[in-house]
PDB file of N, CA and C in Angstrom:
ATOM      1  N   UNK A   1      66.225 121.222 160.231  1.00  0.00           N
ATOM      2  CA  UNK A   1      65.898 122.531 159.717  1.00  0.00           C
ATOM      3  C   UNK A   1      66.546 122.774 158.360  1.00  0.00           C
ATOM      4  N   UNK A   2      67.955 122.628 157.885  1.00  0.00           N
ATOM      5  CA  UNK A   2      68.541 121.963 156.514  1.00  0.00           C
ATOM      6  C   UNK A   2      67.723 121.679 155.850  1.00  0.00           C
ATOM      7  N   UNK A   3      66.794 120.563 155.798  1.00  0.00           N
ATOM      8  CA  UNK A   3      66.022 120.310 155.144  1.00  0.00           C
ATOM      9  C   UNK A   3      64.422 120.893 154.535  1.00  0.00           C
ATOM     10  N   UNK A   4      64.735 121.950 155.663  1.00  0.00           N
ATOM     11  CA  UNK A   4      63.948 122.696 155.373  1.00  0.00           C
ATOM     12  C   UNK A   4      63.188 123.567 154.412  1.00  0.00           C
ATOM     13  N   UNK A   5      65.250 124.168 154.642  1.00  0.00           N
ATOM     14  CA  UNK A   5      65.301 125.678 153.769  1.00  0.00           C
ATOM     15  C   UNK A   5      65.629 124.823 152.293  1.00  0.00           C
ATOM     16  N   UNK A   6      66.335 124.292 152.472  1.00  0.00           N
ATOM     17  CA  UNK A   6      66.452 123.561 151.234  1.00  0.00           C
ATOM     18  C   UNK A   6      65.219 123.561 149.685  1.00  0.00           C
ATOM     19  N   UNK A   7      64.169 122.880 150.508  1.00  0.00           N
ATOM     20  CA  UNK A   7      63.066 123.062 149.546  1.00  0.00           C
ATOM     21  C   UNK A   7      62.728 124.476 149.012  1.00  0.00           C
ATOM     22  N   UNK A   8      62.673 125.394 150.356  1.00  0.00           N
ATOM     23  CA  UNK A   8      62.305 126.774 150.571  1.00  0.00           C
ATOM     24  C   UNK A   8      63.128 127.796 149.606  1.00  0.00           C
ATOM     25  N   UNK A   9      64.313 127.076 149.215  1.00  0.00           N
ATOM     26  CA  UNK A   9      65.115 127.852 147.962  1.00  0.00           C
ATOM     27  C   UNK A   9      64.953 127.674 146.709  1.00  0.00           C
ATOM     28  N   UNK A  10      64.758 126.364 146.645  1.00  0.00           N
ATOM     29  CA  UNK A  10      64.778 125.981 145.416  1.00  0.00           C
ATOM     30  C   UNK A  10      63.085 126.522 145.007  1.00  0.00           C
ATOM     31  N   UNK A  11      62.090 126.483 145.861  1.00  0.00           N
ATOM     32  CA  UNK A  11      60.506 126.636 145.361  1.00  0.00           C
ATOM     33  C   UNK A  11      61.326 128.354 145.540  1.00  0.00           C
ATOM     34  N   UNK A  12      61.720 129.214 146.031  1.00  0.00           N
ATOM     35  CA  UNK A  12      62.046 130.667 145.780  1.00  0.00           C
ATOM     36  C   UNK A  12      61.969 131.051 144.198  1.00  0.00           C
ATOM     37  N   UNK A  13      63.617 130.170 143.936  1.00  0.00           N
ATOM     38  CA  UNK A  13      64.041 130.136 142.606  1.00  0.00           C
ATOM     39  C   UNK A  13      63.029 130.395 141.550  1.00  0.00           C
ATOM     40  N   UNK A  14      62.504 129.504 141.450  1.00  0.00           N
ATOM     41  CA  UNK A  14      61.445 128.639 140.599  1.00  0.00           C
ATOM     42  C   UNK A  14      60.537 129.616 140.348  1.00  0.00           C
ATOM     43  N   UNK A  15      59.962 130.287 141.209  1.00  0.00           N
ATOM     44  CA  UNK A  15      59.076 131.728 141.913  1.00  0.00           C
ATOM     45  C   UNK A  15      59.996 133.102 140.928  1.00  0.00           C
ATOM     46  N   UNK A  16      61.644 133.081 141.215  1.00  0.00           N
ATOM     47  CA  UNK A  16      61.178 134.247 140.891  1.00  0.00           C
ATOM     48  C   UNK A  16      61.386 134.203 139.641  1.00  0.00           C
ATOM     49  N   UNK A  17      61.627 132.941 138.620  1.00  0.00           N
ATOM     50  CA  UNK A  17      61.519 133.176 137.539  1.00  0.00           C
ATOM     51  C   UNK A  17      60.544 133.633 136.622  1.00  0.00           C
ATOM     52  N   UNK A  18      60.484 134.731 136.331  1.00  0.00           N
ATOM     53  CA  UNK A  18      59.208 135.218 135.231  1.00  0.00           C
ATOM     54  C   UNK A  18      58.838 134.206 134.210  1.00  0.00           C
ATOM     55  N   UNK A  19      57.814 134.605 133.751  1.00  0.00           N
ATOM     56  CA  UNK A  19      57.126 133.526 132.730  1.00  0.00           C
ATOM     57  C   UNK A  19      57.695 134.282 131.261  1.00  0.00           C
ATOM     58  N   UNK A  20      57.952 135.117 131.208  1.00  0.00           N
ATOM     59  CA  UNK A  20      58.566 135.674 130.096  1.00  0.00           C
ATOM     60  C   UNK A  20      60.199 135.312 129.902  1.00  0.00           C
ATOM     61  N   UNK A  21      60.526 135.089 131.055  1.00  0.00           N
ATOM     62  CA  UNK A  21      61.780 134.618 131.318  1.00  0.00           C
ATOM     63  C   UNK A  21      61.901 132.968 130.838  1.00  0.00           C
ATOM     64  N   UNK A  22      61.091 132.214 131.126  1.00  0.00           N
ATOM     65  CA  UNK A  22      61.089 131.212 130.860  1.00  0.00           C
ATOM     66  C   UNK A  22      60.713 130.585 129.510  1.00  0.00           C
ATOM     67  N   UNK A  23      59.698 131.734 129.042  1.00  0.00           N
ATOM     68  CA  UNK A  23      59.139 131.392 127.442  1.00  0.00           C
ATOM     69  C   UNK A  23      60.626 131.625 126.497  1.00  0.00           C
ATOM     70  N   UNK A  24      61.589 132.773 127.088  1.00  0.00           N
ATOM     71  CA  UNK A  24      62.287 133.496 126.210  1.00  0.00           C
ATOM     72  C   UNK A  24      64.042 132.115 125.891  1.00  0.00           C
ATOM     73  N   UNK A  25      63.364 131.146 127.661  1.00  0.00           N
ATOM     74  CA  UNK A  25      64.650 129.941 127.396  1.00  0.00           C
ATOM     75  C   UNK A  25      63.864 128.976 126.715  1.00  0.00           C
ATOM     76  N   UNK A  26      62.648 129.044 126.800  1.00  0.00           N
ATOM     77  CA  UNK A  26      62.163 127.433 125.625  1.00  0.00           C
ATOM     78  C   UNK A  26      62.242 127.679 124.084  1.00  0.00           C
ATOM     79  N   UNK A  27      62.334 129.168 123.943  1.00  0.00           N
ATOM     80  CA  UNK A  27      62.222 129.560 122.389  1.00  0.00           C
ATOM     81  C   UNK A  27      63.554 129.068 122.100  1.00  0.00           C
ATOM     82  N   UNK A  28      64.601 129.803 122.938  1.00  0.00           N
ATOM     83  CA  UNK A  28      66.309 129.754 122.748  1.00  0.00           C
ATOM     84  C   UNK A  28      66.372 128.033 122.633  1.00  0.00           C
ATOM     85  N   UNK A  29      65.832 126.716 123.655  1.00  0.00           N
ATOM     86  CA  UNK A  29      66.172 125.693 123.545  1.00  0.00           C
ATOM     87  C   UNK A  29      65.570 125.268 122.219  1.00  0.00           C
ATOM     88  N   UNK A  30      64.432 125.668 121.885  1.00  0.00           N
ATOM     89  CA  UNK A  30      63.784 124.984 120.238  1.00  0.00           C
ATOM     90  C   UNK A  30      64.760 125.502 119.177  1.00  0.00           C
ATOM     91  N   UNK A  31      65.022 126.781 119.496  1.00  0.00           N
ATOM     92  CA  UNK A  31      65.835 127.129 118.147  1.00  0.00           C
ATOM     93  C   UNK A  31      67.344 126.553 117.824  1.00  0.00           C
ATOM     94  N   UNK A  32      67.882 126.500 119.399  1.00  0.00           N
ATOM     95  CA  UNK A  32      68.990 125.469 119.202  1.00  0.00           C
ATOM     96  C   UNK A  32      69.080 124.011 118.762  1.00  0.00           C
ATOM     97  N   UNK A  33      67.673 123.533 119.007  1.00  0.00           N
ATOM     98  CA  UNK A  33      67.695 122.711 118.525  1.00  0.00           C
ATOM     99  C   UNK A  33      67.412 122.065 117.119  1.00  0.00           C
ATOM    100  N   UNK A  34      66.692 123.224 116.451  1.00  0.00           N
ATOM    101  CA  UNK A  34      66.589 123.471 115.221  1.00  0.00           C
ATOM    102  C   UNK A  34      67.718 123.613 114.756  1.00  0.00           C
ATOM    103  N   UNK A  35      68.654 124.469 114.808  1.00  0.00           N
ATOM    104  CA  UNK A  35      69.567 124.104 114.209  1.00  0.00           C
ATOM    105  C   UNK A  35      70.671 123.794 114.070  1.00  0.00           C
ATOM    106  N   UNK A  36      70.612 123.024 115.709  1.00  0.00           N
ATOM    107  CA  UNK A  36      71.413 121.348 115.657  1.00  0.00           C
ATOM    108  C   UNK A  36      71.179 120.614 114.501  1.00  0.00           C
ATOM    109  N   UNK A  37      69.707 120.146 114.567  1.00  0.00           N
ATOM    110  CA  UNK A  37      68.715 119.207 113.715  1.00  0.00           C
ATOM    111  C   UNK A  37      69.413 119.889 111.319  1.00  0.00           C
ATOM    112  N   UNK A  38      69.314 120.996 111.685  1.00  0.00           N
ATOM    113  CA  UNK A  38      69.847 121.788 110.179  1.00  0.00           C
ATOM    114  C   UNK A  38      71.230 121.211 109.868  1.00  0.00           C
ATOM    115  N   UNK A  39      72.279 121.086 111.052  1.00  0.00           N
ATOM    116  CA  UNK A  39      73.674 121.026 111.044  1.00  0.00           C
ATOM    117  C   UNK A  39      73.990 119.042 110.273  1.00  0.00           C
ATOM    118  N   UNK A  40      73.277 118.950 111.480  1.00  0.00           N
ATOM    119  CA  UNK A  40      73.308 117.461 111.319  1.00  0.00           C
ATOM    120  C   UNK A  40      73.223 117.002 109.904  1.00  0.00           C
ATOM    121  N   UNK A  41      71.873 117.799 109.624  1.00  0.00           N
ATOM    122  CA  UNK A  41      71.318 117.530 107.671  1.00  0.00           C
ATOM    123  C   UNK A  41      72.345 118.040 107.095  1.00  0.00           C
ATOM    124  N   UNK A  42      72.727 118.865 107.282  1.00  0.00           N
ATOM    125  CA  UNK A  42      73.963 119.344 106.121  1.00  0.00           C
ATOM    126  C   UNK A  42      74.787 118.307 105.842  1.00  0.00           C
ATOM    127  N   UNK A  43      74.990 117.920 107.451  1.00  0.00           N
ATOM    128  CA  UNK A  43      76.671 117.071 107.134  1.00  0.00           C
ATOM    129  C   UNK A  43      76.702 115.886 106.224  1.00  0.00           C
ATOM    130  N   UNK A  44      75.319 114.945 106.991  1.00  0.00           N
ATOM    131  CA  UNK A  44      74.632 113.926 106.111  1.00  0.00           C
ATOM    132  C   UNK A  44      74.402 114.035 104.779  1.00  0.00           C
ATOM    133  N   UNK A  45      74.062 114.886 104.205  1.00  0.00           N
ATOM    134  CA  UNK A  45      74.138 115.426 102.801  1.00  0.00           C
ATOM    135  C   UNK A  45      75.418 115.946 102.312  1.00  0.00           C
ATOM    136  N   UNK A  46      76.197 115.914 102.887  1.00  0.00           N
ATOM    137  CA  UNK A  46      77.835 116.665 102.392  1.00  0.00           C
ATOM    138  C   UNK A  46      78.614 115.321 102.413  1.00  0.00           C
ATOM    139  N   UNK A  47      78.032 113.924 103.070  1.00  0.00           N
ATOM    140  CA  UNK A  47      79.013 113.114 103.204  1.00  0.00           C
ATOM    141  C   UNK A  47      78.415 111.913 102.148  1.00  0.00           C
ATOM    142  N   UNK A  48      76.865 112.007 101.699  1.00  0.00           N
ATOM    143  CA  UNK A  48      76.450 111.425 100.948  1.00  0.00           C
ATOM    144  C   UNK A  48      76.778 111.741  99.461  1.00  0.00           C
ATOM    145  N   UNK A  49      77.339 113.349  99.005  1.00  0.00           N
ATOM    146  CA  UNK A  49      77.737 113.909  97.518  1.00  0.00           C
ATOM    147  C   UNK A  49      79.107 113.572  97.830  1.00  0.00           C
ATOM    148  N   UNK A  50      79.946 113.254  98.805  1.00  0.00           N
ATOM    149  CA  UNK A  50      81.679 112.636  98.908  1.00  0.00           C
ATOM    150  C   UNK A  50      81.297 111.549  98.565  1.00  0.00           C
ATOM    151  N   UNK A  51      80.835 110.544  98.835  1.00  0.00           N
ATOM    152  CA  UNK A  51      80.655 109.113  98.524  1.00  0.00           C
ATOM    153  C   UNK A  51      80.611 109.442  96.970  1.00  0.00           C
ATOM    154  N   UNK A  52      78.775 109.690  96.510  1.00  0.00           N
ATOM    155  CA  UNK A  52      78.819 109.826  95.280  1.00  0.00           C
ATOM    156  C   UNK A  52      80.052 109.760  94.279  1.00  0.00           C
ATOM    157  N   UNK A  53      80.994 111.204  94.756  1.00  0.00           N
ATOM    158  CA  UNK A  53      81.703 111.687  94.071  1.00  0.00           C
ATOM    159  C   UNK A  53      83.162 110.844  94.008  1.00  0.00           C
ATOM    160  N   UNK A  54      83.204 110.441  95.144  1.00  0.00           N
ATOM    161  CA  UNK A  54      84.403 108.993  95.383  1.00  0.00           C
ATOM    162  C   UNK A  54      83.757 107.834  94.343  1.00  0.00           C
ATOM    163  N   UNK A  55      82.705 107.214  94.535  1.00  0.00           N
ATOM    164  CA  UNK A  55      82.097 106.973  93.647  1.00  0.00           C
ATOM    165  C   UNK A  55      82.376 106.703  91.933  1.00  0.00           C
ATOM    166  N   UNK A  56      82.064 107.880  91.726  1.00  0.00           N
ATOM    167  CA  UNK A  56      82.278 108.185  90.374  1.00  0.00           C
ATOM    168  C   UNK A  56      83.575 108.413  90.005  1.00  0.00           C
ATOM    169  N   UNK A  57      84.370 108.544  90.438  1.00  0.00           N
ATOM    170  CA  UNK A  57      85.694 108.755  90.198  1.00  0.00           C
ATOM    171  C   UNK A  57      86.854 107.706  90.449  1.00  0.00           C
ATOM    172  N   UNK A  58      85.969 106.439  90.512  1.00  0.00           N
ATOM    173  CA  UNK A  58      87.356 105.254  90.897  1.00  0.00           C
ATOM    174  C   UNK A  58      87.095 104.808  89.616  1.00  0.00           C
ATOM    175  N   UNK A  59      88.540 104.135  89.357  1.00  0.00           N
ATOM    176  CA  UNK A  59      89.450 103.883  88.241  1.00  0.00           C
ATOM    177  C   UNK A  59      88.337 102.719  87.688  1.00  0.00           C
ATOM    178  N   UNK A  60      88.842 102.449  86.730  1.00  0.00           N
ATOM    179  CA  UNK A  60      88.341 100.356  85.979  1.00  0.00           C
ATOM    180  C   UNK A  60      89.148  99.428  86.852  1.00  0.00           C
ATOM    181  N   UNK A  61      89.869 100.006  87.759  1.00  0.00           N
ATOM    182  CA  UNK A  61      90.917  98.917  88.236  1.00  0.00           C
ATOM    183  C   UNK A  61      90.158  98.723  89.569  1.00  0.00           C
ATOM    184  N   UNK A  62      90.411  99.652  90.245  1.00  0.00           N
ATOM    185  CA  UNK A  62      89.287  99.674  91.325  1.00  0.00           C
ATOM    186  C   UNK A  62      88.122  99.277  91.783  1.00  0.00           C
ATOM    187  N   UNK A  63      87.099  99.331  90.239  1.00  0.00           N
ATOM    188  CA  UNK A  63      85.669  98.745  90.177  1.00  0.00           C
ATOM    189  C   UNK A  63      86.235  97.349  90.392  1.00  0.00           C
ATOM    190  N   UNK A  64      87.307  96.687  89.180  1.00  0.00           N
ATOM    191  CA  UNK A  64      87.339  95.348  88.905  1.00  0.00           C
ATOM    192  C   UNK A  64      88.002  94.776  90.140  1.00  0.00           C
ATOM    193  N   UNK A  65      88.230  95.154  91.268  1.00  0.00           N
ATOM    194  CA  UNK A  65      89.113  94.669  92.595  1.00  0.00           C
ATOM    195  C   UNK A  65      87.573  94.720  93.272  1.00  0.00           C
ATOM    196  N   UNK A  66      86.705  95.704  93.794  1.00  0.00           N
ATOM    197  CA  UNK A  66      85.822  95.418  94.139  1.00  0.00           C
ATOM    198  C   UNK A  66      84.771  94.553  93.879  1.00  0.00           C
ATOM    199  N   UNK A  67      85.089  93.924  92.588  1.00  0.00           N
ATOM    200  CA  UNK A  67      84.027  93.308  91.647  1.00  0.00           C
ATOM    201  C   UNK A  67      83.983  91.572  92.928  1.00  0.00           C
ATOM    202  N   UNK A  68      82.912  91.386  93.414  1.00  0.00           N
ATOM    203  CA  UNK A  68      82.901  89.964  93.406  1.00  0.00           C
ATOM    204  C   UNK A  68      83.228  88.482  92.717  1.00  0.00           C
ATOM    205  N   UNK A  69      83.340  88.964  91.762  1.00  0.00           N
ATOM    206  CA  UNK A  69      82.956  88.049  90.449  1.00  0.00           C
ATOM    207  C   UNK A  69      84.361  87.598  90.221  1.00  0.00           C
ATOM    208  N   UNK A  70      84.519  86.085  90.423  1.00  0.00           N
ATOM    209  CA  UNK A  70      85.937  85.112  89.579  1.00  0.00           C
ATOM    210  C   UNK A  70      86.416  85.457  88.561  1.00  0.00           C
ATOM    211  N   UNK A  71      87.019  86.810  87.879  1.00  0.00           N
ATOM    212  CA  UNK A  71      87.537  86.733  86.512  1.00  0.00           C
ATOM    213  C   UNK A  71      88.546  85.726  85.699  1.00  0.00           C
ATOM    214  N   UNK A  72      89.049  84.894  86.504  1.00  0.00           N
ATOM    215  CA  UNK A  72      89.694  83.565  86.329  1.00  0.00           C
ATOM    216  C   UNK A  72      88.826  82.518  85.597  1.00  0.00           C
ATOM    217  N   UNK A  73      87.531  82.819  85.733  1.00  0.00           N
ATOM    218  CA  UNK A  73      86.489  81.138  85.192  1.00  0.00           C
ATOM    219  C   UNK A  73      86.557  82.246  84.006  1.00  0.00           C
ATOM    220  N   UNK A  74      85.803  83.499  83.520  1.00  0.00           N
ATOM    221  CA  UNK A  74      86.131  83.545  82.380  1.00  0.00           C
ATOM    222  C   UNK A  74      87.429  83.603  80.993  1.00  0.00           C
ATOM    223  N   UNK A  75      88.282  82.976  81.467  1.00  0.00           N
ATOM    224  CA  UNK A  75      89.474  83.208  80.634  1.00  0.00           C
ATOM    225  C   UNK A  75      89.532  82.179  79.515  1.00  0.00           C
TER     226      UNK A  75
END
């Protein structure tokens, strides 16, 4: 009989949720997820103008340590 009511609650539930009720949590889940999806872009774009800006701002010494290139064969 457990097994019964079991189903019998959960199909209740389900029942007495209004359809307005339910439109009003899929709007709330899209919009959160919108702007999850906004947050995300920001950061990605905030960490791509740090690079840039790290970037642009290392020394001649720095470039020439990163440099691949043997400066020893040209001497």
């Amino acid at each position: 009989m457990k097994k019964k009511k079991q189903p019998e609650a959960k199909q209740q539930l389900k029942d007495a949720l209004a359809d307005d009720l339910k439109d009003k949590l899929q709007q709330m889940k899209s919009a959160l997820k919108a702007e999850d999806d906004q947050r995300k872009k920001r950061e990605k774009e905030r960490l791509i103008r740090q690079r840039k800006e790290q970037e642009k701002n290392k020394s001649f010494e720095e470039l020439l340590n990163e440099s691949g290139l043997d400066w020893k064969q040209y001497k």
